[in-house]
Protein backbone atom coordinates (compact mmCIF):
# COMPACT_ATOMS: atom_id res chain seq x y z
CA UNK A 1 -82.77 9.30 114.46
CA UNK A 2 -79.46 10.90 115.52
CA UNK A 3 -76.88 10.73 112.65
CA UNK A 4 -72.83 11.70 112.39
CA UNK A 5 -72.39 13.23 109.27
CA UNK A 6 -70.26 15.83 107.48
CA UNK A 7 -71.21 19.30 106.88
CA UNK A 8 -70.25 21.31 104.24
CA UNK A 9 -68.41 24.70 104.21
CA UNK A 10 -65.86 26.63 102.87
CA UNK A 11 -65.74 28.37 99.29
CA UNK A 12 -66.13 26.78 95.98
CA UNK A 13 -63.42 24.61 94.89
CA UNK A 14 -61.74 24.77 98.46
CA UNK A 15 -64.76 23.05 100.49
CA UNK A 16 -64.31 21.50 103.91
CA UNK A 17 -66.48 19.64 105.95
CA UNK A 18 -67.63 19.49 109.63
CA UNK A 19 -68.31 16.28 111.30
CA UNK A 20 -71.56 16.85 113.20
CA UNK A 21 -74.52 14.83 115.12
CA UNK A 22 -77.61 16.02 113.40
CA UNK A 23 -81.28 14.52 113.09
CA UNK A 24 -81.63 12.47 109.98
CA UNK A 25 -84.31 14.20 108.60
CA UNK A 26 -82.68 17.70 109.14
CA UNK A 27 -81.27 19.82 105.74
CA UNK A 28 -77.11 19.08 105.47
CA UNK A 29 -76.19 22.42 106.58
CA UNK A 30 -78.95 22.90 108.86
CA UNK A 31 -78.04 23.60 112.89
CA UNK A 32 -76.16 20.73 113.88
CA UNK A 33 -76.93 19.18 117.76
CA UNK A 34 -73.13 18.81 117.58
CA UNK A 35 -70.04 19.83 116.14
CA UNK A 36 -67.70 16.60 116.57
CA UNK A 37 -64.67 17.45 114.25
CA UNK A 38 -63.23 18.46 111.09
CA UNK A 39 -61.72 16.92 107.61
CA UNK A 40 -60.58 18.15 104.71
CA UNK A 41 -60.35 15.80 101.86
CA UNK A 42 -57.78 18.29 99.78
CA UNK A 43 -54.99 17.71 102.20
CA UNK A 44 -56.84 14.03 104.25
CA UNK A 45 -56.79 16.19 107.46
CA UNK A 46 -59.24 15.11 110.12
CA UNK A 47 -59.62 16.32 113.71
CA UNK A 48 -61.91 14.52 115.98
CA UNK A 49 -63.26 14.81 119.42
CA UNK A 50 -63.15 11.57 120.13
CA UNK A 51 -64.88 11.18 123.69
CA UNK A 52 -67.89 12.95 122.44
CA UNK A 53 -67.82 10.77 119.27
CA UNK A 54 -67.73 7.30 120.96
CA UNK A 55 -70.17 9.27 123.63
CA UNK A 56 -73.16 9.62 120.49
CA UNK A 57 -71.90 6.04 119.29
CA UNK A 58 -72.69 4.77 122.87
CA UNK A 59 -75.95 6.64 122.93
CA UNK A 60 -77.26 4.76 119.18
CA UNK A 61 -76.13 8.12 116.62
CA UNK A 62 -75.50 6.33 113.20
CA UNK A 63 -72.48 7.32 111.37
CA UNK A 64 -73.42 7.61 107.11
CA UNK A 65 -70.80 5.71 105.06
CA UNK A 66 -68.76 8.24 104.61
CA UNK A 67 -68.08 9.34 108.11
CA UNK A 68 -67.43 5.34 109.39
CA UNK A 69 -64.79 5.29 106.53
CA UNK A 70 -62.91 8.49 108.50
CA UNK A 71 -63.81 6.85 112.02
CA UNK A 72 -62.53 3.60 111.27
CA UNK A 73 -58.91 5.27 109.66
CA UNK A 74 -58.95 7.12 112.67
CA UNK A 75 -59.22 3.84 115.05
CA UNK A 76 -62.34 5.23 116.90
CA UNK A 77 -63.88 1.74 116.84
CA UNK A 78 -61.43 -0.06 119.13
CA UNK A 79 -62.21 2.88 121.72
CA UNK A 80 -65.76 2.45 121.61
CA UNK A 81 -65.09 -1.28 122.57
CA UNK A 82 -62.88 -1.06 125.41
């Protein structure tokens, strides 16, 4: 199963994450199918490709809680219906 999910990087203390379509069963920083966007919850910055993310929504990628919380804040939901 395809999943959106973030992936950690940065140093200690200053981490970022990745947003990234992965298979579920794959380690968190493992190779990522693909890399979808970027947040950092220090300053709440996120930037997403959105046509590839509503692309992986279309074709059945589940998003873990964390990620939906940024996609729906974000308004990517109301894309992927129209």
């Amino acid at each position: 199963m395809i999943k959106l999910r973030l992936k950690r990087y940065g140093k200690k203390r200053e981490v970022s994450y990745r947003i990234v379509a992965m298979n579920s069963r794959d380690r968190r920083d493992g190779r990522p199918l693909e890399e979808l966007g970027f947040y950092n919850p220090r300053t709440d910055e996120t930037r997403l490709e959105v046509p590839a993310i509503v692309k992986r929504l279309q074709e059945g990628a589940q998003p873990t809680k964390t990620v939906q919380r940024i996609l729906e804040k974000a308004n990517v939901y109301e894309q992927l219906k129209a």
